[in-house]
C-alpha atoms as a PDB file:
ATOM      1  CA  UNK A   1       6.780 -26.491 -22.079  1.00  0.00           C
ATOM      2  CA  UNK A   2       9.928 -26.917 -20.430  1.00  0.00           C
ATOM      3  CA  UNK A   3      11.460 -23.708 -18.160  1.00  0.00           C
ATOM      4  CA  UNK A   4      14.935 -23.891 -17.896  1.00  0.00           C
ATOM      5  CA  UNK A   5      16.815 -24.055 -14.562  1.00  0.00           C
ATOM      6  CA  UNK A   6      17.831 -20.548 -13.232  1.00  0.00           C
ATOM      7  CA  UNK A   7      20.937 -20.574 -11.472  1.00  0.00           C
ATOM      8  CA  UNK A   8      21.169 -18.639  -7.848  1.00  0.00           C
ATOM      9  CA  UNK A   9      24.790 -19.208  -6.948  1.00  0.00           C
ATOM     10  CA  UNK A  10      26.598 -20.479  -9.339  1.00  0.00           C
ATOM     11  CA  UNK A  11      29.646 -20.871  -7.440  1.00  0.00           C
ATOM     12  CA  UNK A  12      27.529 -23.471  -4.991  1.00  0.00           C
ATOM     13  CA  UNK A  13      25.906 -25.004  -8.411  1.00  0.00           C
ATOM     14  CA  UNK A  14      22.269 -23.965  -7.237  1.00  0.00           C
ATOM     15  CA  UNK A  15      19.436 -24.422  -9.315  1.00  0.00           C
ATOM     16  CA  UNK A  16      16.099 -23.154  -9.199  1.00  0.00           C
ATOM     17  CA  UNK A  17      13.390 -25.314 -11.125  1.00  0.00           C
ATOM     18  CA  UNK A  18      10.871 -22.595 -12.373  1.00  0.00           C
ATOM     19  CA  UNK A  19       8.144 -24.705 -12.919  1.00  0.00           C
ATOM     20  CA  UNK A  20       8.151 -26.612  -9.118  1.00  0.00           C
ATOM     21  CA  UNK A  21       9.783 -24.171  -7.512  1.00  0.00           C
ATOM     22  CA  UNK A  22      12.383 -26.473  -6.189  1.00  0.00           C
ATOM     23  CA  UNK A  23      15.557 -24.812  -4.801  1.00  0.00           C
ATOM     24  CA  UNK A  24      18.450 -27.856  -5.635  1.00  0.00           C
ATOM     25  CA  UNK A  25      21.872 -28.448  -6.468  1.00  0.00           C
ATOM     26  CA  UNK A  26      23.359 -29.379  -9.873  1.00  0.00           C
ATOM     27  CA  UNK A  27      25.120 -32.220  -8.901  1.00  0.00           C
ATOM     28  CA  UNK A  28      22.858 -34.943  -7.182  1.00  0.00           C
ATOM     29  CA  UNK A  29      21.776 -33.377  -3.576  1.00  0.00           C
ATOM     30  CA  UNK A  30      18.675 -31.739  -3.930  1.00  0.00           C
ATOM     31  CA  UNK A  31      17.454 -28.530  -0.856  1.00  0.00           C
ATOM     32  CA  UNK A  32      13.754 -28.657  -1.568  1.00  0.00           C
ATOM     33  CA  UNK A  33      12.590 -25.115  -0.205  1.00  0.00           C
ATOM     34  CA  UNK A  34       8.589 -24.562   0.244  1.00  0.00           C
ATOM     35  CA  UNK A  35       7.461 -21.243  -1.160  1.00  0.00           C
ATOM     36  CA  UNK A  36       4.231 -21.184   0.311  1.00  0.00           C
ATOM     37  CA  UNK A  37       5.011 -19.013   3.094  1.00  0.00           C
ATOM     38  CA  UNK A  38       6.888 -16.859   0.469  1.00  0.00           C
ATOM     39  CA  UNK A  39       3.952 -16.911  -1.827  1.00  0.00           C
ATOM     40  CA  UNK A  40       1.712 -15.874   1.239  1.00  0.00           C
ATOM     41  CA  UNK A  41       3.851 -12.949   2.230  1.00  0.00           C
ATOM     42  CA  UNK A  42       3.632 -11.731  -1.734  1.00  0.00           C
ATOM     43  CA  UNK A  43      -0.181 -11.858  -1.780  1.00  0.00           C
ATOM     44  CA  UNK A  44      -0.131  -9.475   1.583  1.00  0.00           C
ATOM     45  CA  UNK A  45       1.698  -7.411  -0.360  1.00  0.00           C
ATOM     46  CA  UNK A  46       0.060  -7.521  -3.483  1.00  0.00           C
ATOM     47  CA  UNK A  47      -3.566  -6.904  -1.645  1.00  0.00           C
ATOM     48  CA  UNK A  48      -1.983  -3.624  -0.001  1.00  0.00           C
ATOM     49  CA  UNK A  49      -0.569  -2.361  -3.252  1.00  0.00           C
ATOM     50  CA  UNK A  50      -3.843  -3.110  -4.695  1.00  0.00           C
ATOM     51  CA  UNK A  51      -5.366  -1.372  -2.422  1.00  0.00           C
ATOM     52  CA  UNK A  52      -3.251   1.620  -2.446  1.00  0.00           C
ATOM     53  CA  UNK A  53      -4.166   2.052  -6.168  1.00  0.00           C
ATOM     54  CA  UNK A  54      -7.958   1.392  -5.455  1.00  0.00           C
ATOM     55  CA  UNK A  55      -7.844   4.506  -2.918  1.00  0.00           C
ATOM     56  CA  UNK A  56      -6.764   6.771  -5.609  1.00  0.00           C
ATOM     57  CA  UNK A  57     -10.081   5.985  -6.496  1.00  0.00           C
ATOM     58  CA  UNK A  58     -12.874   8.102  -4.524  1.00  0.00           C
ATOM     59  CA  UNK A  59     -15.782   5.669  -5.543  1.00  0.00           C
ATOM     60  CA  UNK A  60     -14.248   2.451  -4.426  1.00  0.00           C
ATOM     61  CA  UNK A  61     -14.782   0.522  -1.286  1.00  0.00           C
ATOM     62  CA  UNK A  62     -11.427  -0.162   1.339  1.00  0.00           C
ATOM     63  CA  UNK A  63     -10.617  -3.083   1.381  1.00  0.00           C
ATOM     64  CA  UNK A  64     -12.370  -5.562   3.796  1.00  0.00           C
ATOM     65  CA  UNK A  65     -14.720  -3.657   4.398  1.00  0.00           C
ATOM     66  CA  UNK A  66     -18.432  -4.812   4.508  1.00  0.00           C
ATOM     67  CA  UNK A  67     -20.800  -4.259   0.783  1.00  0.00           C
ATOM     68  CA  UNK A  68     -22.167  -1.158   0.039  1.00  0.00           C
ATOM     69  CA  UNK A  69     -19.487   0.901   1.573  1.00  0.00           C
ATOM     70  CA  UNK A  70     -18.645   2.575  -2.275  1.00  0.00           C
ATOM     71  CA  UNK A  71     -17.804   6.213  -1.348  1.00  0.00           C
ATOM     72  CA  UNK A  72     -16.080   6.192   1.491  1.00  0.00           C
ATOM     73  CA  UNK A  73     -13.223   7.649   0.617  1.00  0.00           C
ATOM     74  CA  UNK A  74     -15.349  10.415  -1.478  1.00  0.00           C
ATOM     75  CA  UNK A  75     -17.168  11.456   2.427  1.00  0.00           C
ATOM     76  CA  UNK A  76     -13.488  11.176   4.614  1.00  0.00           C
ATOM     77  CA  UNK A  77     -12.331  14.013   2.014  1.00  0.00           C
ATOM     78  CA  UNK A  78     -14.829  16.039   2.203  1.00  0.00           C
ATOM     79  CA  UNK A  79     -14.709  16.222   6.052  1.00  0.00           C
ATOM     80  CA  UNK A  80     -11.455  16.515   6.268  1.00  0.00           C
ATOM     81  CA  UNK A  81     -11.789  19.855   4.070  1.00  0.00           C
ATOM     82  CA  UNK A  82     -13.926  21.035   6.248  1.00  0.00           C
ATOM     83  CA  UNK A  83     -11.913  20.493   9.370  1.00  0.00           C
ATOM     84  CA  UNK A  84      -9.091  21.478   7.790  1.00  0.00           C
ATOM     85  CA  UNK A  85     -11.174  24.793   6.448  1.00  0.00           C
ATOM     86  CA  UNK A  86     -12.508  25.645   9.945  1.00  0.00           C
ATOM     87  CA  UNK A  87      -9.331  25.128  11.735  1.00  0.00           C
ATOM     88  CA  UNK A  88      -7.306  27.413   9.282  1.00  0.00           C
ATOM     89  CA  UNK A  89     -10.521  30.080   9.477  1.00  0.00           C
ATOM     90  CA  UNK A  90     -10.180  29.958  12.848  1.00  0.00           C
ATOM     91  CA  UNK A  91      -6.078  30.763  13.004  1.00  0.00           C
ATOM     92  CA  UNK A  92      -6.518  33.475  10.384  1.00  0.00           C
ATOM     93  CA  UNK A  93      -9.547  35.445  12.712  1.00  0.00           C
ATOM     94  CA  UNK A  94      -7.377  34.946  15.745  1.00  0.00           C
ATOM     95  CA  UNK A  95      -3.971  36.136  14.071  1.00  0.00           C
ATOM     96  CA  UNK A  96      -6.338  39.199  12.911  1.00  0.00           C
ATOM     97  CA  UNK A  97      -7.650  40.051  15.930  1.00  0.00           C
ATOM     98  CA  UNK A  98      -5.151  42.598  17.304  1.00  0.00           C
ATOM     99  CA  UNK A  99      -3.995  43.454  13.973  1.00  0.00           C
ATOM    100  CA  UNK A 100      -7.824  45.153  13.473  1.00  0.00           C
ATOM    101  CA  UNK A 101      -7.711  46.363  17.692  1.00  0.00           C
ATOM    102  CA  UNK A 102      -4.523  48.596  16.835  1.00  0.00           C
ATOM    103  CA  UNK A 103      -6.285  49.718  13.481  1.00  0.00           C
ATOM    104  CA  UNK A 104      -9.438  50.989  15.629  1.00  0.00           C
ATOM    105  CA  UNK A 105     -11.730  49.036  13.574  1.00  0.00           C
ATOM    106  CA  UNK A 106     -13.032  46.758  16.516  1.00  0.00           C
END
């Protein structure tokens, strides 16, 4: 199957051959462009938008990480809560403090 050529600028008669990849002109000279740098830069970004939707995920591993690391994400939450828990505790005692002094009850 034969992809047709997809035209950039068509002012400057540039061609794109779908199939190779090959950035020419219509006429006879031909700009060969490499997309492998291209390519490599899409797969970065393809591996962090992967793993952005795998970290919705509490059971899955981060990526790169070493085997067996399944629930990472599932133990970082939970610590956070509590952090988060004991810090706000904390605020809400302190903030209470001379409220209950002026009431007489400490």
């Amino acid at each position: 199957m034969v992809l047709p050529l997809i035209q950039f600028i068509p002012e400057l008669n540039l061609n794109l051959d779908a199939e190779s990849g090959i950035l020419g002109a219509g006429g006879g000279d031909l700009i060969i462009l490499s997309m492998d740098e291209i390519n490599a830069e899409i797969a970065k970004v393809e591996a962090a938008a992967d793993e952005l939707m795998n970290s919705l995920d509490p059971n899955s591993a981060p990526l790169g990480s070493f085997p067996g690391r399944e629930g990472n994400f599932v133990i970082a939450g939970k610590l956070t809560n509590m952090v988060y828990g004991f810090v706000l505790g904390m605020f809400l005692i302190m903030a209470a403090m001379p409220i209950l002094t002026a009431m007489g009850v400490l």
